[in-house]
C-alpha atoms as a PDB file:
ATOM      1  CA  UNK A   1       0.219 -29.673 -14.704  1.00  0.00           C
ATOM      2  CA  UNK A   2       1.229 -26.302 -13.054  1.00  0.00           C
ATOM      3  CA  UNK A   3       1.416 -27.126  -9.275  1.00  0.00           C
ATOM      4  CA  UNK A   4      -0.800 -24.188  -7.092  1.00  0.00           C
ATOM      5  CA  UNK A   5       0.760 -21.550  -5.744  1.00  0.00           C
ATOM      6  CA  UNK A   6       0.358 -20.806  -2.478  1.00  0.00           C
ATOM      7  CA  UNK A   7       0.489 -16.958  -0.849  1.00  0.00           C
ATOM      8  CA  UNK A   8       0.102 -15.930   2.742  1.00  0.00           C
ATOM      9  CA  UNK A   9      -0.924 -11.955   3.226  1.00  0.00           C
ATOM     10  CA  UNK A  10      -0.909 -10.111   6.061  1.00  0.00           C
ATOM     11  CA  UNK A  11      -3.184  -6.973   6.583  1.00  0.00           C
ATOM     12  CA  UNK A  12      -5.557  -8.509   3.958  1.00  0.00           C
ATOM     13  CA  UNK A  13      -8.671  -7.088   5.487  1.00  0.00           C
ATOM     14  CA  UNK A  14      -7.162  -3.775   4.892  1.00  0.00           C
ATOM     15  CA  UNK A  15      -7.631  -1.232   1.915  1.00  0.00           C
ATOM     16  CA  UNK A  16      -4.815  -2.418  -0.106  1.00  0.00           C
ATOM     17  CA  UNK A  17      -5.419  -6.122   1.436  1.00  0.00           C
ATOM     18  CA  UNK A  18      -8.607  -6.731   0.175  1.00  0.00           C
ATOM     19  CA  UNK A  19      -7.899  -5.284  -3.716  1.00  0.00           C
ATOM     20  CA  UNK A  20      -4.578  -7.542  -3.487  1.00  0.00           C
ATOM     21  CA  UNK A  21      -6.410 -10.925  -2.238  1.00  0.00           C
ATOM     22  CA  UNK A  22      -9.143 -10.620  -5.047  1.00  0.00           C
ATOM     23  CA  UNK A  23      -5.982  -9.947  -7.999  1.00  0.00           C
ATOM     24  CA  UNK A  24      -4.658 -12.750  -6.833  1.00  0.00           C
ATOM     25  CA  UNK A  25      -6.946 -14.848  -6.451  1.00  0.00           C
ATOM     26  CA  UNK A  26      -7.879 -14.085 -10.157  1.00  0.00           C
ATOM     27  CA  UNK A  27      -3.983 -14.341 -11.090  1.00  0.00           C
ATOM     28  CA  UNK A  28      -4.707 -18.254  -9.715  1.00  0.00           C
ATOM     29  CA  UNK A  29      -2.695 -18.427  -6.652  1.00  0.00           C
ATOM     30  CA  UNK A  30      -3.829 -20.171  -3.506  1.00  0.00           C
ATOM     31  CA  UNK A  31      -4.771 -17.021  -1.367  1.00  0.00           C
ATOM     32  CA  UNK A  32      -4.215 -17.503   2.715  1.00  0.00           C
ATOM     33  CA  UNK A  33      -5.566 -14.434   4.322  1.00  0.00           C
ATOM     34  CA  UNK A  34      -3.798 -13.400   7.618  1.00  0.00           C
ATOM     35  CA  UNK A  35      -5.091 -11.130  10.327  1.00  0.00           C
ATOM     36  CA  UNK A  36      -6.351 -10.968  14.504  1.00  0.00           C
ATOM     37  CA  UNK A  37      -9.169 -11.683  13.406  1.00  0.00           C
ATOM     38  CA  UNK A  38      -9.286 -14.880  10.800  1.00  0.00           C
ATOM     39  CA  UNK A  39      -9.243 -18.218  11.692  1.00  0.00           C
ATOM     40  CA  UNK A  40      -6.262 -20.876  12.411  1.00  0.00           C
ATOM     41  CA  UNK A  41      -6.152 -23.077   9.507  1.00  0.00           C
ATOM     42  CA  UNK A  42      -3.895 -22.603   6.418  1.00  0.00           C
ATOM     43  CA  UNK A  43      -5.774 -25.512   4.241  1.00  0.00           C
ATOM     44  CA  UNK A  44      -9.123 -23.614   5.236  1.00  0.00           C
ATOM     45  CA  UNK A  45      -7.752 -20.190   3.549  1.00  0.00           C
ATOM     46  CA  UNK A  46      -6.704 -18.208   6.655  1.00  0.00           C
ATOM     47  CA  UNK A  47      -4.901 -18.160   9.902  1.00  0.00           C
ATOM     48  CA  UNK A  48      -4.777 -15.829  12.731  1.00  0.00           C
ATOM     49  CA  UNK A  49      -1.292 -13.571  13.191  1.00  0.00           C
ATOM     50  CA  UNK A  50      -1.126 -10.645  15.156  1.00  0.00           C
ATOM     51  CA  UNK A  51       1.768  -8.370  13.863  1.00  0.00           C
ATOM     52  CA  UNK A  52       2.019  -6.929  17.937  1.00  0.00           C
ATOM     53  CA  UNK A  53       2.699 -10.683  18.876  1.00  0.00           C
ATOM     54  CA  UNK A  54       5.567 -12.180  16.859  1.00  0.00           C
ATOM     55  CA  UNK A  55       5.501 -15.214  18.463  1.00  0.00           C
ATOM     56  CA  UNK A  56       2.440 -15.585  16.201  1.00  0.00           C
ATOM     57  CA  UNK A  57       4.123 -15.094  12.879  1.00  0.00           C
ATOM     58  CA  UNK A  58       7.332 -17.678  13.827  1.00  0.00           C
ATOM     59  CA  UNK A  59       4.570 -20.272  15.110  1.00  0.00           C
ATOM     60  CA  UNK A  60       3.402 -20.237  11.035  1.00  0.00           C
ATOM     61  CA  UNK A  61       6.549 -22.523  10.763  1.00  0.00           C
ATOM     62  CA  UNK A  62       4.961 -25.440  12.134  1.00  0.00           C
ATOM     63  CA  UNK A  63       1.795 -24.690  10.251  1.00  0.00           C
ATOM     64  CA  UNK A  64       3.283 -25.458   6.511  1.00  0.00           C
ATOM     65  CA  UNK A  65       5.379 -23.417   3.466  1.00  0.00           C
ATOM     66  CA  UNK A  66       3.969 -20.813   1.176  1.00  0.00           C
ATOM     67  CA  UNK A  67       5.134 -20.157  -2.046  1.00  0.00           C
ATOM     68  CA  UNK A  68       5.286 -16.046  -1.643  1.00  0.00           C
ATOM     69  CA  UNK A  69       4.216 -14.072   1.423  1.00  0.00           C
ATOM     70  CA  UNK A  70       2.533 -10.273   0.931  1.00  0.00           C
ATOM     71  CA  UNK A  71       3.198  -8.267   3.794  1.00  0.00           C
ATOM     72  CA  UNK A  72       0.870  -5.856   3.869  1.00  0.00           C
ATOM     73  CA  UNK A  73      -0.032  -5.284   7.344  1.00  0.00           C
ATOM     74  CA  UNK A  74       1.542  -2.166   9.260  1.00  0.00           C
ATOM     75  CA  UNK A  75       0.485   0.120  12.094  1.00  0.00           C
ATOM     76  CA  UNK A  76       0.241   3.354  10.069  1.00  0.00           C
ATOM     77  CA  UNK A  77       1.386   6.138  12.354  1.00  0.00           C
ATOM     78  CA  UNK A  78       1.497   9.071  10.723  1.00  0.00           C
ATOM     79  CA  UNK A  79       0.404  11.077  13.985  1.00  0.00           C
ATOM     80  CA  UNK A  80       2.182  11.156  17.579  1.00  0.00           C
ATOM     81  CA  UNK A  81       3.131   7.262  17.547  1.00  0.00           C
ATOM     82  CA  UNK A  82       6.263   6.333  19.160  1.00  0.00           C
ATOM     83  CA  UNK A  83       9.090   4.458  17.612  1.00  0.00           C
ATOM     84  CA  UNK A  84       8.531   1.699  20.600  1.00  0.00           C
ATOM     85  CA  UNK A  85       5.132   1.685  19.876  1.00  0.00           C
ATOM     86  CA  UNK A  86       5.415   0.697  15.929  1.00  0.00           C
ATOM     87  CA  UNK A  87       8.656  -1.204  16.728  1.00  0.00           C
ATOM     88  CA  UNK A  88       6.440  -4.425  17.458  1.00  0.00           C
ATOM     89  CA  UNK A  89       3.871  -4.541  14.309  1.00  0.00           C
ATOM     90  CA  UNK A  90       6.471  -2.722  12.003  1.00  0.00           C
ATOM     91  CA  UNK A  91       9.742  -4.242  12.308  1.00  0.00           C
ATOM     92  CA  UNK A  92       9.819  -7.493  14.390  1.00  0.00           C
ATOM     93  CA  UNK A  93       7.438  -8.658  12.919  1.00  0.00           C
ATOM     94  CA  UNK A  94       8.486  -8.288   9.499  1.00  0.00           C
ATOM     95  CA  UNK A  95      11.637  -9.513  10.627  1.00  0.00           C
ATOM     96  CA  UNK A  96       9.689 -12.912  11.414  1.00  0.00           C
ATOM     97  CA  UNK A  97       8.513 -12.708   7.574  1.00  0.00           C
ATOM     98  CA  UNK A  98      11.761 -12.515   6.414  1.00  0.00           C
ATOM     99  CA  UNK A  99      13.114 -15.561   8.282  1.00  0.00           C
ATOM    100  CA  UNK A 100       9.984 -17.656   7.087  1.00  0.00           C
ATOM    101  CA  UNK A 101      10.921 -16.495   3.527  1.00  0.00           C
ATOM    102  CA  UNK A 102      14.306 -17.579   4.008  1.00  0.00           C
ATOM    103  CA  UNK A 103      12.965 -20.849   5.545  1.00  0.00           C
ATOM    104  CA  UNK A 104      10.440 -21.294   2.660  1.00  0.00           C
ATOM    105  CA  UNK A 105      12.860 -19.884  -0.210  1.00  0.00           C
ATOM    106  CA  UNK A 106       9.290 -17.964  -0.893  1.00  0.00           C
ATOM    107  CA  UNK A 107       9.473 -14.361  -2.609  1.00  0.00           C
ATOM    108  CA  UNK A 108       8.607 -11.830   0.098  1.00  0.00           C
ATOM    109  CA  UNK A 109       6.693  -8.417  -1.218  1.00  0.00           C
ATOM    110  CA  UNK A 110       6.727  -5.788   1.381  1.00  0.00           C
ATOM    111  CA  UNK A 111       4.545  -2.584   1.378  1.00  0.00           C
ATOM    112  CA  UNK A 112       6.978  -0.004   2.630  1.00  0.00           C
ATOM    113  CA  UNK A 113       6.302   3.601   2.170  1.00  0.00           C
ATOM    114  CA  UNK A 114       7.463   6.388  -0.394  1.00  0.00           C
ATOM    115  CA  UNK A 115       7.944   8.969   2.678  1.00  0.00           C
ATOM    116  CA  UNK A 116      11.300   7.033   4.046  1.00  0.00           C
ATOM    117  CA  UNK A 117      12.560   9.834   1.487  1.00  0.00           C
ATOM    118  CA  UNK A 118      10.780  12.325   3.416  1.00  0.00           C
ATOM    119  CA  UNK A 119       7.101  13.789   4.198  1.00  0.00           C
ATOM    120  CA  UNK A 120       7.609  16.618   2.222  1.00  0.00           C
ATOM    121  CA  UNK A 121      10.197  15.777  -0.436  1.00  0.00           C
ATOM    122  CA  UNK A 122       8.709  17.650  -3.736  1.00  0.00           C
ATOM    123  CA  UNK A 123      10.076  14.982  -5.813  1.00  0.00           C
ATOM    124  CA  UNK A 124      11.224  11.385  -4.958  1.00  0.00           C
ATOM    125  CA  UNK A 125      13.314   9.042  -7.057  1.00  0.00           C
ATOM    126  CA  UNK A 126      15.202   6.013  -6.659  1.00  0.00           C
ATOM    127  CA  UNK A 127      17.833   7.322  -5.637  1.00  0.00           C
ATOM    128  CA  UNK A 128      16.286  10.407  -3.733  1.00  0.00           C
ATOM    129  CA  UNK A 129      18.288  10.217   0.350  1.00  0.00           C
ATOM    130  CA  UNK A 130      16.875   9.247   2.904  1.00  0.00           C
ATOM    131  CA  UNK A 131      14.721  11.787   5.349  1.00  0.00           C
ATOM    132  CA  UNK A 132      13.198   9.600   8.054  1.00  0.00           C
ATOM    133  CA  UNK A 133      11.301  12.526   9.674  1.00  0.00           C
ATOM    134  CA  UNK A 134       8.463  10.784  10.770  1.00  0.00           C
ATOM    135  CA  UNK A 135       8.365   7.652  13.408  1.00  0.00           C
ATOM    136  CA  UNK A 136       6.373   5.766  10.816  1.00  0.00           C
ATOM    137  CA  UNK A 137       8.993   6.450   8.037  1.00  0.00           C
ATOM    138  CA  UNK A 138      11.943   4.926  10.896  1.00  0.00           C
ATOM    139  CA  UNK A 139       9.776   2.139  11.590  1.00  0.00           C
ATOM    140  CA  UNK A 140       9.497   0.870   7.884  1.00  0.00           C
ATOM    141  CA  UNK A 141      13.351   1.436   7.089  1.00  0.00           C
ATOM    142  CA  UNK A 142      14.465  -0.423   9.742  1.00  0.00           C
ATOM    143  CA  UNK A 143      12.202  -3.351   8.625  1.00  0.00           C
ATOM    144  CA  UNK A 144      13.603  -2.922   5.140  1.00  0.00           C
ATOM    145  CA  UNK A 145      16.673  -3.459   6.426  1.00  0.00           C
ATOM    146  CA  UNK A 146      15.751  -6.352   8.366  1.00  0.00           C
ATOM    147  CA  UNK A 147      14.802  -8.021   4.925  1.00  0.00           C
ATOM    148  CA  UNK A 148      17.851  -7.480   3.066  1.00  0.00           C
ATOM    149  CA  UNK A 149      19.965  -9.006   5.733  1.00  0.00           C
ATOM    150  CA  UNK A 150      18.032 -11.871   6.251  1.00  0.00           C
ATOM    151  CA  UNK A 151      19.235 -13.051   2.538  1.00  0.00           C
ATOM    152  CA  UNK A 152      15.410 -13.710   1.411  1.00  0.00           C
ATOM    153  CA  UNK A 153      14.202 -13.408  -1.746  1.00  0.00           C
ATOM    154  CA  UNK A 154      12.434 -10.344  -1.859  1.00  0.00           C
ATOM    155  CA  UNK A 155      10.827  -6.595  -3.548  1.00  0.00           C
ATOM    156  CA  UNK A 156      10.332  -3.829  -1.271  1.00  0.00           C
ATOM    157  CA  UNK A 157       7.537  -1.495  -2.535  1.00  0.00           C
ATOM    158  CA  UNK A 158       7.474   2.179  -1.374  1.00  0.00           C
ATOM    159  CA  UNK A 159       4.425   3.108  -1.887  1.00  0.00           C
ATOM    160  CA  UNK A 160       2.982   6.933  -2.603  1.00  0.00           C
ATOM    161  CA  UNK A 161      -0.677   7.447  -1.371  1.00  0.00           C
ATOM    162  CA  UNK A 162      -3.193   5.360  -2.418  1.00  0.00           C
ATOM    163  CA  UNK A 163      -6.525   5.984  -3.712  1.00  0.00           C
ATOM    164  CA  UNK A 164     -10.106   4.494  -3.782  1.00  0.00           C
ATOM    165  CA  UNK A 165     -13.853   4.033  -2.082  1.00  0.00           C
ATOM    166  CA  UNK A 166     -13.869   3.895   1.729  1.00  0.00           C
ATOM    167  CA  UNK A 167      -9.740   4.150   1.254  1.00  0.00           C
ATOM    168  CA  UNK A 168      -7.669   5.735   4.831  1.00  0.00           C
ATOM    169  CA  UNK A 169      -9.281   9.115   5.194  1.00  0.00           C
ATOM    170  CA  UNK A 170      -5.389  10.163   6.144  1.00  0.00           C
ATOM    171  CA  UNK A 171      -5.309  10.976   2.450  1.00  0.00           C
ATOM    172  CA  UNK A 172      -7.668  13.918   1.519  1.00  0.00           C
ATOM    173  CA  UNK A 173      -8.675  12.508  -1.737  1.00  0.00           C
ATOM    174  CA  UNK A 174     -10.074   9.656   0.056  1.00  0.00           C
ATOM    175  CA  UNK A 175     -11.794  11.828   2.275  1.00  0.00           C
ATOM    176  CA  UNK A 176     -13.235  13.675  -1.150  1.00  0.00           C
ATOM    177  CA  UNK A 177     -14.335  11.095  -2.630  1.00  0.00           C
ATOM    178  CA  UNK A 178     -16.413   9.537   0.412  1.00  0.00           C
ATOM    179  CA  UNK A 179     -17.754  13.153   0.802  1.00  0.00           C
ATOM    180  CA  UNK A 180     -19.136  13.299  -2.801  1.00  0.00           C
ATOM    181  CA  UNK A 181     -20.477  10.173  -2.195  1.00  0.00           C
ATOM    182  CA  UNK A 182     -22.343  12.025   0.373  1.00  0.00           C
ATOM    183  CA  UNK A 183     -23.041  14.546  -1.852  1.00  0.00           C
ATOM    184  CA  UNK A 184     -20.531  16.424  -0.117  1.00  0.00           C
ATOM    185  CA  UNK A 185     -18.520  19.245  -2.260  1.00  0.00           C
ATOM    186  CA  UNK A 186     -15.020  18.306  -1.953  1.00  0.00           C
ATOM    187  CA  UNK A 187     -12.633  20.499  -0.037  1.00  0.00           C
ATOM    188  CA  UNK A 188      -9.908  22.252  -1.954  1.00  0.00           C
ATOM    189  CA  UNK A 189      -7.382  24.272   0.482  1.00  0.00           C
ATOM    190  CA  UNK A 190      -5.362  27.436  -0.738  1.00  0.00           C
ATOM    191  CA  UNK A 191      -5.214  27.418  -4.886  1.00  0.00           C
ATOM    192  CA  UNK A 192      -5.180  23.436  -5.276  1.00  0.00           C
ATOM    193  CA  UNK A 193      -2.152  23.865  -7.529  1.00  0.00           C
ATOM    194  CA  UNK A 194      -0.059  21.242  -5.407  1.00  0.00           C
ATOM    195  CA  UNK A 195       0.750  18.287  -7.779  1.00  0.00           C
ATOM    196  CA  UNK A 196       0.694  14.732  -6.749  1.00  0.00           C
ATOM    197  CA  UNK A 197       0.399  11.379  -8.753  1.00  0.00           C
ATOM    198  CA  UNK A 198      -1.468   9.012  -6.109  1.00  0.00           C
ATOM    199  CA  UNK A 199      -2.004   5.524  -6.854  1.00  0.00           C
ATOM    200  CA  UNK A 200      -5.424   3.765  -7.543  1.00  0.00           C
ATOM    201  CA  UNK A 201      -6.035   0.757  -5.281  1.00  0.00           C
ATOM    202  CA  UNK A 202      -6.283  -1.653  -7.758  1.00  0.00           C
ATOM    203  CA  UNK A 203      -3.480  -0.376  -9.975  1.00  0.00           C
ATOM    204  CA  UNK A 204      -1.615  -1.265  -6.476  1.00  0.00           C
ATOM    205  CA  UNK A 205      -2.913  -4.415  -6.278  1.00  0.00           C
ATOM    206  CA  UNK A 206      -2.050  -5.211  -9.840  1.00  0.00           C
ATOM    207  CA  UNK A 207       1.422  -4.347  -9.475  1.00  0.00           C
ATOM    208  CA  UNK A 208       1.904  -6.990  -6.566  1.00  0.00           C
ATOM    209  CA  UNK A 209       0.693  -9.335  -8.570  1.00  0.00           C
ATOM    210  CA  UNK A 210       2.840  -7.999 -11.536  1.00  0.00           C
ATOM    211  CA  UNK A 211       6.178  -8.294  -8.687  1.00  0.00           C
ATOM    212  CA  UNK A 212       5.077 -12.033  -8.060  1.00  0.00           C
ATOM    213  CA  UNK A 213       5.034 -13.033 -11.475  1.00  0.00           C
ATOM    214  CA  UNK A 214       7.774 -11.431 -12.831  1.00  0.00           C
ATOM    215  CA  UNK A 215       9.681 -12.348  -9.825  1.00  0.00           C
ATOM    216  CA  UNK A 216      10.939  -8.737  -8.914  1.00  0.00           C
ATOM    217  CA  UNK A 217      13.190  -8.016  -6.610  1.00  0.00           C
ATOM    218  CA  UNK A 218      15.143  -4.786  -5.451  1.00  0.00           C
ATOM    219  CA  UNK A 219      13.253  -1.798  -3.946  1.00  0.00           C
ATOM    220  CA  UNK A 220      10.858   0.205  -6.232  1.00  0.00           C
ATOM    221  CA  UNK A 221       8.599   3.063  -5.737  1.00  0.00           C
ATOM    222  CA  UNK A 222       5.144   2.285  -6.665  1.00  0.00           C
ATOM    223  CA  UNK A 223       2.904   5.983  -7.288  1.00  0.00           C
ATOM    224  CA  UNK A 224       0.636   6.550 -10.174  1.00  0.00           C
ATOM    225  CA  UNK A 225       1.393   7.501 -13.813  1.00  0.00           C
ATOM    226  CA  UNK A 226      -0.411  10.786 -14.496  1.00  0.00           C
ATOM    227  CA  UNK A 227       0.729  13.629 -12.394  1.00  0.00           C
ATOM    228  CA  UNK A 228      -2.475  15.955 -11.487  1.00  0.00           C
ATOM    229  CA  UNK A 229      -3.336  18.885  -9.479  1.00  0.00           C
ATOM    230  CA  UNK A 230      -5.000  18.582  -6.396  1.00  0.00           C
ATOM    231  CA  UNK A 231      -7.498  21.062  -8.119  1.00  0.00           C
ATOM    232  CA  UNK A 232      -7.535  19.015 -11.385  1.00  0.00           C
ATOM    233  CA  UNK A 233      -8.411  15.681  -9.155  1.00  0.00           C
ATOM    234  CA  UNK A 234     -11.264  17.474  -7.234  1.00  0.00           C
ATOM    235  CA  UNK A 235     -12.365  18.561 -10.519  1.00  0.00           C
ATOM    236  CA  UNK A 236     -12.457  15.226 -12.226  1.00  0.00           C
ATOM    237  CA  UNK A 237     -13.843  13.910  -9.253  1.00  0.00           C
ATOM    238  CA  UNK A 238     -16.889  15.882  -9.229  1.00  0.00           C
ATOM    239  CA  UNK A 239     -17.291  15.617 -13.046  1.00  0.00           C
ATOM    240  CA  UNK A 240     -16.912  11.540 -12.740  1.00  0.00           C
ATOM    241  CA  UNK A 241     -19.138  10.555  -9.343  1.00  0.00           C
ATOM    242  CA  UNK A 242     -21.739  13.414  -9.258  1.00  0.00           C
ATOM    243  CA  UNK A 243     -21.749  16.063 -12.406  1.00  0.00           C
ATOM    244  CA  UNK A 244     -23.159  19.084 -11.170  1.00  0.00           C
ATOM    245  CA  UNK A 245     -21.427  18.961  -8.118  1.00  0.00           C
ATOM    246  CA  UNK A 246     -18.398  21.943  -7.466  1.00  0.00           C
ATOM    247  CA  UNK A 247     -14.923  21.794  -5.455  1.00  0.00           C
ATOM    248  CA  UNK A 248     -15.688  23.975  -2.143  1.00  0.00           C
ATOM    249  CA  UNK A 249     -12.615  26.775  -2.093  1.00  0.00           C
ATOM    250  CA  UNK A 250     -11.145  27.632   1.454  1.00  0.00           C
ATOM    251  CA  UNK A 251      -8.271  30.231   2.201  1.00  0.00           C
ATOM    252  CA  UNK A 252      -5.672  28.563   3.725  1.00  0.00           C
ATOM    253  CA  UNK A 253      -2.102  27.303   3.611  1.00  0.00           C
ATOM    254  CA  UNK A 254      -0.616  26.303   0.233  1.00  0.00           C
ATOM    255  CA  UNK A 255       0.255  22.700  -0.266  1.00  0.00           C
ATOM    256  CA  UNK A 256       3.624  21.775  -1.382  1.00  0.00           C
ATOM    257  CA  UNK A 257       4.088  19.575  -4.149  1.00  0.00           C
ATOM    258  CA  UNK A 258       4.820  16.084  -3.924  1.00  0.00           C
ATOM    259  CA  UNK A 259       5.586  13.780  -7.078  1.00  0.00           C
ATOM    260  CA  UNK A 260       7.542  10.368  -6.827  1.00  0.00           C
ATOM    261  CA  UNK A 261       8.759   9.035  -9.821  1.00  0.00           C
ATOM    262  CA  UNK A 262       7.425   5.048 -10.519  1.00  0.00           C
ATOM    263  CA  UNK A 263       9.759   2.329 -11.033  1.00  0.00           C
ATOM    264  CA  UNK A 264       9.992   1.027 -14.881  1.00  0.00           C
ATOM    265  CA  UNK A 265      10.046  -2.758 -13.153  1.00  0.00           C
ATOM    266  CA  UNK A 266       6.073  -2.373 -12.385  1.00  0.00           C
ATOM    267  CA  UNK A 267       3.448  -2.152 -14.793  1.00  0.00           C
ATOM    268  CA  UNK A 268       2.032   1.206 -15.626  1.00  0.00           C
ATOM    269  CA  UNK A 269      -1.497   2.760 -13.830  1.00  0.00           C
ATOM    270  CA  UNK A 270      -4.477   3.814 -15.602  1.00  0.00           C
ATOM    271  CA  UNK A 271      -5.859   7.265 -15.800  1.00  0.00           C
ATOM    272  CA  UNK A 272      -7.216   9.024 -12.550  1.00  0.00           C
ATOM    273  CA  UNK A 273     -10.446   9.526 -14.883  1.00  0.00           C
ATOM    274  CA  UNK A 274     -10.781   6.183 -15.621  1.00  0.00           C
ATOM    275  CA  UNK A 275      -9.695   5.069 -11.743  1.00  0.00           C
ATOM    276  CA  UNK A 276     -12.661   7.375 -10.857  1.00  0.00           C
ATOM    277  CA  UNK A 277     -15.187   5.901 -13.613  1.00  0.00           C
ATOM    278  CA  UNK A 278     -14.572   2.170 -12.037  1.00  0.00           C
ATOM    279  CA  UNK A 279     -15.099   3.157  -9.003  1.00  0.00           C
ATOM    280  CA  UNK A 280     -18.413   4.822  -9.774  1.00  0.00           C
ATOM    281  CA  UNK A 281     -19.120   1.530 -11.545  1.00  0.00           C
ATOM    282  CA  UNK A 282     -18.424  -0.450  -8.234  1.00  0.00           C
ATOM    283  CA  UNK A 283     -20.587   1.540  -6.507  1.00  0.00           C
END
């Protein structure tokens, strides 16, 4: 008899948290939700961490072993943060991950971002250079690097934008999509000829799973499939969620492109069509 698995995540009340918990869960592993706000008990499914306190995440060591840890959780700056201010919740504390998954010999997944290669890079590969123009992009290479050195077992994810209902309204097609949820034309800036291959939230979620599994490790870029228009998506999205319903047009500056190239490692993403159709079915 297969002994259960056992999986802490951090940040699992968050977008990509909550998509991740419920594919695992369904992929059978023994899910232990971690945030400031859960409880304190491992064996009752979740414990309280708070990525600004580290002291937190080292005091897990007395609390048990996991199997795999998800780090999910992050302060997303993407605004006028400081690097002081995300050094806390960004890199110590995913330093303190990386020494329980050496402690635990448990694989470590962390959600890193795509834009370590650069905010406006028009294409990202593997092995694209660095461009840490952003605090946020500093704060989430240095923790990278904290995990390789630590000698854990581990799969860094750089992730492109991710898509879905009530998703971070820092990405305008989350913002579009609650808006024709509203009933809310969508907004399309300049010509909407920009390109971009988001990922769906679940497709994300999936490919976790799919890193756990297949025990992958390495750093990969995780971004959708099918590379779209912003245009094409506001399109689709109108056609999908509300028919009837038109893109609003406003003059203004021209997007740049942005398209990151997925890693072969993680399982391929469904169409942005067919992202769109489940969510109007979860709705």
């Amino acid at each position: 008899m297969e002994k259960t698995r056992t999986v802490l995540v951090t940040g699992a009340t968050g977008f990509i948290g909550r998509a991740t918990v419920d594919a695992l869960t369904r992929a059978n592993w023994k899910t232990v939700v971690a945030s400031r706000f859960a409880g304190t008990s491992p064996a009752e499914g979740s414990v309280k961490l708070d990525l600004a306190e580290p002291a937190t995440l080292l005091a897990m060591s007395e609390k048990g072993r996991f199997n795999a840890i998800v780090h999910l959780g992050a302060r997303v700056g993407l605004a006028d943060e400081t690097e002081s201010e995300l050094y806390a919740p960004n890199v110590l504390s995913t330093g303190c991950l990386a020494y329980l998954a050496r402690l635990w010999d448990a694989h470590l997944i962390f959600a890193s971002t795509a834009i370590v290669h650069g905010a406006r890079t028009k294409k990202i590969q593997a092995d694209s250079p660095l461009c840490l123009d952003t605090s946020y992009a500093k704060s989430k290479w240095i923790a990278e690097q904290l995990i390789a050195a630590s000698g854990a077992k581990h799969c860094i994810l750089r992730i492109a934008g991710v898509f879905g209902s009530s998703g971070p309204v820092h990405l305008g097609l989350n913002r579009a999509i609650d808006a024709v949820g509203k009933a809310t034309p969508p907004l399309i800036i300049g010509s909407g000829k920009a390109l971009r291959n988001y990922i769906y939230v679940k497709d994300a979620a999936e490919a976790i799973v799919s890193a756990l599994r297949e025990r992958i490790e390495g750093t990969h870029l995780l971004a959708g499939h099918e590379v779209l228009s912003i245009g094409e998506m506001m399109g689709a999205l109108c056609d999908t969620l509300l028919p009837g319903l038109h893109p609003a047009i406003k003059d203004g500056p021209e997007a740049s492109n942005q398209v990151i190239m997925p890693s072969a490692f993680l399982p391929g993403t469904r169409r942005f069509r067919d992202a769109l159709a489940d969510i109007r079915g979860s709705d």
